[in-house]
Protein backbone atom coordinates (compact mmCIF):
# COMPACT_ATOMS: atom_id res chain seq x y z
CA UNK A 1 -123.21 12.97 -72.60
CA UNK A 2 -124.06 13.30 -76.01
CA UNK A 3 -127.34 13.09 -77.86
CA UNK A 4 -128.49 13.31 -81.39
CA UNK A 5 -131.32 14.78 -82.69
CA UNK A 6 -132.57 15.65 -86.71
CA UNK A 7 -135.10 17.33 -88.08
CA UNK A 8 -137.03 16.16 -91.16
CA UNK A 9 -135.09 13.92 -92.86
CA UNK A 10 -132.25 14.49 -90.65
CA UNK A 11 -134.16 12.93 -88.07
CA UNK A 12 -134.11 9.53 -89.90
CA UNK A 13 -130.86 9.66 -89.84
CA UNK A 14 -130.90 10.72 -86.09
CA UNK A 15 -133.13 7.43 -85.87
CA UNK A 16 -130.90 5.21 -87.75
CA UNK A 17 -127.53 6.21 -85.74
CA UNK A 18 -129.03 5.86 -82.82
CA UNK A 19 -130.10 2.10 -83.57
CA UNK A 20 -126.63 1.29 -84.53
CA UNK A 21 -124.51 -0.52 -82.06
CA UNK A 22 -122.04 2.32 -82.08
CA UNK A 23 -125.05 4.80 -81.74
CA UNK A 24 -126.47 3.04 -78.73
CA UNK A 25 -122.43 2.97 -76.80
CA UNK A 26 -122.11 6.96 -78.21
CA UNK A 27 -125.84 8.52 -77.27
CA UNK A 28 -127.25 8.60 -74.45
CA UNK A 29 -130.41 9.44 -76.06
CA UNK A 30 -132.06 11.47 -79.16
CA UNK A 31 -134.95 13.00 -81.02
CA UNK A 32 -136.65 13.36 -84.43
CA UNK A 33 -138.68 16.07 -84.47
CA UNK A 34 -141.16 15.86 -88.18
CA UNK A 35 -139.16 13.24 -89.93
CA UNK A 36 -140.81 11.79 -92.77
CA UNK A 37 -141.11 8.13 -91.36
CA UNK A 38 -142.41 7.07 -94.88
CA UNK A 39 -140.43 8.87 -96.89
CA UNK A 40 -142.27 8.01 -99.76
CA UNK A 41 -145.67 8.69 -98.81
CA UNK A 42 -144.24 12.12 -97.95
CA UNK A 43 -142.39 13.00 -101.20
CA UNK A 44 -145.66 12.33 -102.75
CA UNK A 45 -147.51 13.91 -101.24
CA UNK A 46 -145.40 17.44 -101.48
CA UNK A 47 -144.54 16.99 -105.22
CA UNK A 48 -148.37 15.66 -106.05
CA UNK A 49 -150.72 17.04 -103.14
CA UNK A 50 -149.33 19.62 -100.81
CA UNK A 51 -150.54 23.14 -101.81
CA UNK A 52 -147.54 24.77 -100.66
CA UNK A 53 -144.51 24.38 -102.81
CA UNK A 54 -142.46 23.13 -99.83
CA UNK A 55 -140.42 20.85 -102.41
CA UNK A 56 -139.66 23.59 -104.45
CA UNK A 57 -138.51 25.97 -101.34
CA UNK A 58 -136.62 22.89 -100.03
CA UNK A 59 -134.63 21.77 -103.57
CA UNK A 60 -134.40 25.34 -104.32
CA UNK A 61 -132.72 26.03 -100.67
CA UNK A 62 -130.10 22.88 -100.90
CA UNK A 63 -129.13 24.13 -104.56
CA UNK A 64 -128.56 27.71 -103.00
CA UNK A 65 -126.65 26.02 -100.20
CA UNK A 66 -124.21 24.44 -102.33
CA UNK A 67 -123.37 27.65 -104.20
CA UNK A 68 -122.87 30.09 -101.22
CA UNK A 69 -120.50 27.09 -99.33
CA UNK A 70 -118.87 26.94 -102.70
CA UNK A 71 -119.87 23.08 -103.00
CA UNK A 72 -121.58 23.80 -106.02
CA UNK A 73 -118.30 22.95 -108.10
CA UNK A 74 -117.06 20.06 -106.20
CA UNK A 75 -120.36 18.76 -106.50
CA UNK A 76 -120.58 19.78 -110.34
CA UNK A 77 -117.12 17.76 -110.73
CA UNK A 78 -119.23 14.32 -109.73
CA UNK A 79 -122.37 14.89 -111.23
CA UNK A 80 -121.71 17.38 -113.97
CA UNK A 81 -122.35 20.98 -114.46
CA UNK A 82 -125.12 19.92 -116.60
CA UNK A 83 -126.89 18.21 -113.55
CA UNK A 84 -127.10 22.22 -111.89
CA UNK A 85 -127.80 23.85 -115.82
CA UNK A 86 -131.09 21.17 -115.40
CA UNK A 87 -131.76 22.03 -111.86
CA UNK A 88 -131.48 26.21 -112.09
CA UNK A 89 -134.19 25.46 -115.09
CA UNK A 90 -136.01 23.85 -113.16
CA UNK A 91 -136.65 25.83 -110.04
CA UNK A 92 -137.05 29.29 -111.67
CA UNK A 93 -139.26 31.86 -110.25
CA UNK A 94 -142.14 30.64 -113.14
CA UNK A 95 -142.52 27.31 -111.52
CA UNK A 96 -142.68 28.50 -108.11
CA UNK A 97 -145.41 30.84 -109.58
CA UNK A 98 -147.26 28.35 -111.19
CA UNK A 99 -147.43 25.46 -109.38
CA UNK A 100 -150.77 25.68 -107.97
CA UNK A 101 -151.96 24.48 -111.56
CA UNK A 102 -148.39 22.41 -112.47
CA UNK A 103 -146.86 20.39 -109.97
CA UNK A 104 -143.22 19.67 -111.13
CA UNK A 105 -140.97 16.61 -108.88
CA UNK A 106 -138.29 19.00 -107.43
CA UNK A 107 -137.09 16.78 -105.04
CA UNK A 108 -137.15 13.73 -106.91
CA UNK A 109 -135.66 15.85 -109.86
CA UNK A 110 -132.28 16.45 -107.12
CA UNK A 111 -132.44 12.88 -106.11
CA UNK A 112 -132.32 11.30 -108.96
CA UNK A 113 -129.28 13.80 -110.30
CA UNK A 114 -127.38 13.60 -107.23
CA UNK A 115 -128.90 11.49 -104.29
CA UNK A 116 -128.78 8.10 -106.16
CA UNK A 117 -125.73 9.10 -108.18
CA UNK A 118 -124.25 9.02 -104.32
CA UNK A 119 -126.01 5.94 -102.91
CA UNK A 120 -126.43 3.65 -105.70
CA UNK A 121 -129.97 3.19 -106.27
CA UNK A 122 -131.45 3.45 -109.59
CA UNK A 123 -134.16 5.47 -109.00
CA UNK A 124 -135.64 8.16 -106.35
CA UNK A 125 -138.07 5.70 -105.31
CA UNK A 126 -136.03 2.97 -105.14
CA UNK A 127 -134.10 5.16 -102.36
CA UNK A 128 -137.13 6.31 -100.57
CA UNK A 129 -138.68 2.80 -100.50
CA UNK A 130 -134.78 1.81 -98.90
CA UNK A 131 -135.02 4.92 -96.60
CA UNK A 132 -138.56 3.27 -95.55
CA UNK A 133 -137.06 -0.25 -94.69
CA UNK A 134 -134.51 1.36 -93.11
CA UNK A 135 -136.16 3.81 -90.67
CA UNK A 136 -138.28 0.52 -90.01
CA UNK A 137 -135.63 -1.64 -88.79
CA UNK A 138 -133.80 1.15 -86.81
CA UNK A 139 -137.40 2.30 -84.93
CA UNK A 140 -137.10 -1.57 -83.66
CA UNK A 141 -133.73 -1.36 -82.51
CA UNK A 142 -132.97 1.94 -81.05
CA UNK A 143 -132.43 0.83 -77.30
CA UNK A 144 -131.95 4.47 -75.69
CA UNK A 145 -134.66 6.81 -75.02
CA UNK A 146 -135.52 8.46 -78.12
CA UNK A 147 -138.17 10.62 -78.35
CA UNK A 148 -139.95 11.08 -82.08
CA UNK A 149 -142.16 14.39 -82.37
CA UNK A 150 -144.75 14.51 -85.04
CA UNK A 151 -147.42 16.95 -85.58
CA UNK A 152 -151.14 16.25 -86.75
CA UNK A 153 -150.92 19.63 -88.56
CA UNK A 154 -147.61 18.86 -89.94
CA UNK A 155 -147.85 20.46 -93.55
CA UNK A 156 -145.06 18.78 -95.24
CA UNK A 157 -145.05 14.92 -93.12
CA UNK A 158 -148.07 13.24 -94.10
């Protein structure tokens, strides 16, 4: 048997594919263990609220990610090179250090650049409020057992 699971936003996605008809013939059952059900809510809240700079770490660790896979330039080639120039200025050691006084939108910063370059909306919100619907709909329809862990002390989900 197979099973999906996802963590954090992965877990969405676990959520979504296993609400699919193809999902529910594939899995036989799955877990999402601190996704950000409302996305939105939760981006807020880490670029606006959350003391630790979790959306700094994060951004910083997917821009990282691309560069030791060697991604960076592939992904340079759709976006431009300018889009990384932007993002390197961005998450440099002085606004990791300061952000308990300025809070900067690091993830909103990468979705905007890349994420919505990718899926077509125009703005970050516009794909988190589309991630919301989404994760909606799918919750209704997943049809195998599917087990969703959440956390009351959950620093970065809301």
């Amino acid at each position: 048997p197979i099973y999906v699971m996802g963590f954090s936003v992965g877990g969405n996605i676990a959520v979504a594919a296993a609400a699919h008809p193809r999902g529910t013939a594939v899995f036989k059952a799955g877990a999402a263990i601190s996704a950000p059900f409302d996305l939105e809510k939760a981006m807020g809240f880490l670029e606006k609220d959350q003391w630790f700079p979790y959306s700094f770490v994060n951004t910083r660790g997917i821009v990282d990610e691309y560069l030791l896979t060697g991604s960076r330039d592939i992904l340079a080639n759709e976006v431009g090179s300018a889009t990384f120039q932007m993002l390197d200025s961005l998450l440099r050691l002085r606004n990791l250090i300061i952000h308990p006084f300025v809070r900067r939108p690091y993830g909103s910063t990468w979705h905007e650049n890349v994420t919505c370059r990718f899926t077509g909306h125009e703005t970050p919100q516009h794909y988190y409020t589309s991630v919301v619907e989404l994760v909606k709909r799918a919750v209704a329809e997943v049809q195998i057992p599917f087990l969703c862990m959440l956390s009351d002390d959950d620093s970065v989900t809301p």
